[in-house]
Protein backbone atom coordinates (compact mmCIF):
# COMPACT_ATOMS: atom_id res chain seq x y z
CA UNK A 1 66.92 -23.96 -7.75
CA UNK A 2 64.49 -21.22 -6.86
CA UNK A 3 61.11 -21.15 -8.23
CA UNK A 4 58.36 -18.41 -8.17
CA UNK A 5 54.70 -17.72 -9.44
CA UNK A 6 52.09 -15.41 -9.05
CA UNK A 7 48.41 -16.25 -8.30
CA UNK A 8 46.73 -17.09 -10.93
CA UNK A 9 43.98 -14.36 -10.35
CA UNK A 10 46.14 -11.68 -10.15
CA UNK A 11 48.59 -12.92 -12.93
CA UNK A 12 47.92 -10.63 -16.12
CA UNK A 13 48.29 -7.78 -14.34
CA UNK A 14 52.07 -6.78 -13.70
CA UNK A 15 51.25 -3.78 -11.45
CA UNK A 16 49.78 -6.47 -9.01
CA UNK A 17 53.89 -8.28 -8.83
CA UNK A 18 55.70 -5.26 -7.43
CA UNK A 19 57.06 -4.37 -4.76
CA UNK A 20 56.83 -7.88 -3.60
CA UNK A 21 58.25 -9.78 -7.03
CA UNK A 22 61.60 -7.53 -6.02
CA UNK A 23 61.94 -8.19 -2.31
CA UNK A 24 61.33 -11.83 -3.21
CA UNK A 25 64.62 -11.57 -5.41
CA UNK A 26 66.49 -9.67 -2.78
CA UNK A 27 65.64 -12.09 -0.41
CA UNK A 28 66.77 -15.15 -2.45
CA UNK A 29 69.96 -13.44 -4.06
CA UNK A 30 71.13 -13.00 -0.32
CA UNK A 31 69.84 -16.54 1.31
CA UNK A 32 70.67 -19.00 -2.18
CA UNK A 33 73.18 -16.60 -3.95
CA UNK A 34 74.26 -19.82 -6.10
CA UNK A 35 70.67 -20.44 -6.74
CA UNK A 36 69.44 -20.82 -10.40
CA UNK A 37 65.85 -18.60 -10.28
CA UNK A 38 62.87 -19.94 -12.43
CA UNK A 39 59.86 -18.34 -13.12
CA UNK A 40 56.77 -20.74 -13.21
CA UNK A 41 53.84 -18.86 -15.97
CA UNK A 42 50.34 -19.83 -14.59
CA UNK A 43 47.79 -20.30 -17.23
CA UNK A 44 44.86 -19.03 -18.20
CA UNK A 45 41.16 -20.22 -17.48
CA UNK A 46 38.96 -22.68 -19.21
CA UNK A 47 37.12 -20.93 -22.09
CA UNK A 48 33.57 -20.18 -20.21
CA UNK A 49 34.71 -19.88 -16.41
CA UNK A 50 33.10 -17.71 -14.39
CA UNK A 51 36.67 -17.24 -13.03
CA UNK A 52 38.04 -16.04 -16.79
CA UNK A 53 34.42 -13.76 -16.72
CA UNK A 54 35.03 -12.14 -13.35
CA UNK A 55 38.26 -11.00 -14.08
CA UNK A 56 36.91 -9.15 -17.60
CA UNK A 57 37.94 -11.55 -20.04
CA UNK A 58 35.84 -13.26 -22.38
CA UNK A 59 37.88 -15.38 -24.05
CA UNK A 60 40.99 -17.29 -22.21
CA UNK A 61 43.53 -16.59 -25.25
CA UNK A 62 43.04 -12.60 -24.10
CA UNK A 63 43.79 -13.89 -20.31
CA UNK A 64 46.64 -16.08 -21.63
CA UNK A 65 48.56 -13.22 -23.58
CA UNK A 66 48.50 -10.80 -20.55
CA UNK A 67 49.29 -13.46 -18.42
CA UNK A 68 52.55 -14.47 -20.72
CA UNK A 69 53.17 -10.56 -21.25
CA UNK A 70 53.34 -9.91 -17.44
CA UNK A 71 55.40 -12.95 -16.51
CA UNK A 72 57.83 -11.92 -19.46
CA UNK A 73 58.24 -8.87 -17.67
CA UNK A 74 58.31 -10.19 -14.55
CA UNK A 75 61.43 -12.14 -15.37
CA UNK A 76 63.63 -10.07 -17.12
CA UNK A 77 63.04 -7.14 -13.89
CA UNK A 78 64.75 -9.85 -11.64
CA UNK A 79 66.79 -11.42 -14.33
CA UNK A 80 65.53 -14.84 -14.00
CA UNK A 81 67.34 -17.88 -15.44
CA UNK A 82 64.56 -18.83 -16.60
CA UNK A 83 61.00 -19.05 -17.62
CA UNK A 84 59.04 -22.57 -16.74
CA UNK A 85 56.29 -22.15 -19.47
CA UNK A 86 52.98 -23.79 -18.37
CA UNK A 87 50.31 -21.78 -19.64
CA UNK A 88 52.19 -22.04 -22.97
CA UNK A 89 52.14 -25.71 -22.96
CA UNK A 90 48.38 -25.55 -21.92
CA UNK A 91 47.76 -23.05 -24.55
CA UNK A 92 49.29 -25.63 -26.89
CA UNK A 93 47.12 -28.70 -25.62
CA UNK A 94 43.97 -26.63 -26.40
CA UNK A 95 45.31 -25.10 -29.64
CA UNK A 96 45.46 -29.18 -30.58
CA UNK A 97 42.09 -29.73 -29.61
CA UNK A 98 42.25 -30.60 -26.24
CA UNK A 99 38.94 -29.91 -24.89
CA UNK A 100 39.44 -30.43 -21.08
CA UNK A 101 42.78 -29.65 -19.01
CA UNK A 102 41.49 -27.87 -16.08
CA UNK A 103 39.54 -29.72 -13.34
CA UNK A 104 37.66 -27.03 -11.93
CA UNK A 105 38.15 -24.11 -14.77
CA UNK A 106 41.19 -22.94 -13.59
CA UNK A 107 43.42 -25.65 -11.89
CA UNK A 108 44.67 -28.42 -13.36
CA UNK A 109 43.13 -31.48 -14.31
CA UNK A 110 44.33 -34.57 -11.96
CA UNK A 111 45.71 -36.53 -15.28
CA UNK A 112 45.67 -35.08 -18.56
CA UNK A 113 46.80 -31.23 -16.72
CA UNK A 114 49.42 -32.34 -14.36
CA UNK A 115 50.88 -34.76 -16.53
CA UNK A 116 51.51 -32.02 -18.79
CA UNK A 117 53.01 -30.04 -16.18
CA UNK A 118 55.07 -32.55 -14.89
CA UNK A 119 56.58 -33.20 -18.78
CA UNK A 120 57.43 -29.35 -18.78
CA UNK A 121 59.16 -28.99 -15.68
CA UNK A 122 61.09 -32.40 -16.56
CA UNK A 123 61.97 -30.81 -19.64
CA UNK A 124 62.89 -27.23 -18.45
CA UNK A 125 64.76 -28.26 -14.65
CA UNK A 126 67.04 -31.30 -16.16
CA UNK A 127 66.94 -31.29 -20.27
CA UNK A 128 66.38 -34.26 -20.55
CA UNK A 129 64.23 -35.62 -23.58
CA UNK A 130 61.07 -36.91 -22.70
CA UNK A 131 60.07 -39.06 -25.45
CA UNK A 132 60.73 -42.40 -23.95
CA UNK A 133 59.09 -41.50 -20.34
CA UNK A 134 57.11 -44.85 -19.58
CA UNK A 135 55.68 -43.07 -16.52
CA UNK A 136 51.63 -43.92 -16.18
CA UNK A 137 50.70 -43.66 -12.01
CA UNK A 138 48.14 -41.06 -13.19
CA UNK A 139 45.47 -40.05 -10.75
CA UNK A 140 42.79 -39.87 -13.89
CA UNK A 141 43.07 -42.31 -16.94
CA UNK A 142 44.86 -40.69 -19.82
CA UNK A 143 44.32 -41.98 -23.29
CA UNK A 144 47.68 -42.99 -25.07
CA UNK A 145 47.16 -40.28 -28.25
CA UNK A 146 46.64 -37.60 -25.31
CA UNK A 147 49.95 -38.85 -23.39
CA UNK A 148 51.74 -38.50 -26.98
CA UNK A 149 50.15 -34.83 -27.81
CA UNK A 150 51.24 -33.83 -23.92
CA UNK A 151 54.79 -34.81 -24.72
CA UNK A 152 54.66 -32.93 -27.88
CA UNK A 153 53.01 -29.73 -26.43
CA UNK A 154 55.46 -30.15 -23.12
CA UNK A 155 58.31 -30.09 -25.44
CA UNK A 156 57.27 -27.40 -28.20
CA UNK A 157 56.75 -25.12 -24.45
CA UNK A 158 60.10 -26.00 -23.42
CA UNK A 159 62.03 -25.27 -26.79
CA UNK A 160 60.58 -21.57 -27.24
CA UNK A 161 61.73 -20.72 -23.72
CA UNK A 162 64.81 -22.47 -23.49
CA UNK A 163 67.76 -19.58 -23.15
């Protein structure tokens, strides 16, 4: 397994992924040919970062959709297996009211974020359901209805990208 991303910065804009995106693939087709190749979509700001501002957004859903628009793209040019969906799953923890996943505006909270993250990837590397995960070594207290709506978000992701 082979995965790729984009920095997060440079992310909604597709122009910004070539040449490079395609020598990546050349290199891994020729050094992993049996390799499965996944595609890991960032996500977009916190709503009021100065991050989010300097790149001309003013609201993160407008960062989001380029972001999801170029990283569509970006996998079907190199014919990726598949697509790891993180900013979808965040989009999903703030569309159910999540107020704070980012730490920082733009990475990943330590608990609440990551957990998230590490639900999707579960999800989208082995297939396995997640439902009955008892895992709780969080570096930030998560409350139980938030570990429940990250499970649900994680697997809502992972079921509109599954191939």
């Amino acid at each position: 397994m082979v995965t790729i991303q984009h920095v997060s910065g440079k992310a909604p804009d597709y122009s910004t992924y070539q040449p490079y995106l395609n020598k990546l693939d050349e290199f891994f087709r020729i050094c992993v040919p049996k390799a499965k190749l996944a595609v890991q979509q960032t996500w977009a700001y916190e709503q009021g970062s100065q991050r989010l501002e300097s790149l001309g957004y003013t609201e993160q859903a407008e960062m989001f959709a380029d972001v999801k628009a170029a990283y569509d793209r970006a996998a079907d040019s190199i014919g990726a297996d598949f697509i790891i969906p993180s900013g979808e799953a965040f989009q999903k923890m703030i569309a159910s009211g999540v107020e704070k996943i980012h730490r920082d505006t733009f990475h990943a909270s330590l608990g609440l974020g990551r957990y998230t993250l590490g639900l999707l990837w579960y999800l989208m590397l082995t297939g396995n359901n997640i439902e009955n995960n008892t895992f709780s070594d969080f570096d930030e207290e998560i409350e139980q209805d938030k570990i429940s709506l990250a499970k649900k978000c994680a697997t809502e992701a992972a079921a509109e990208y599954r191939k």
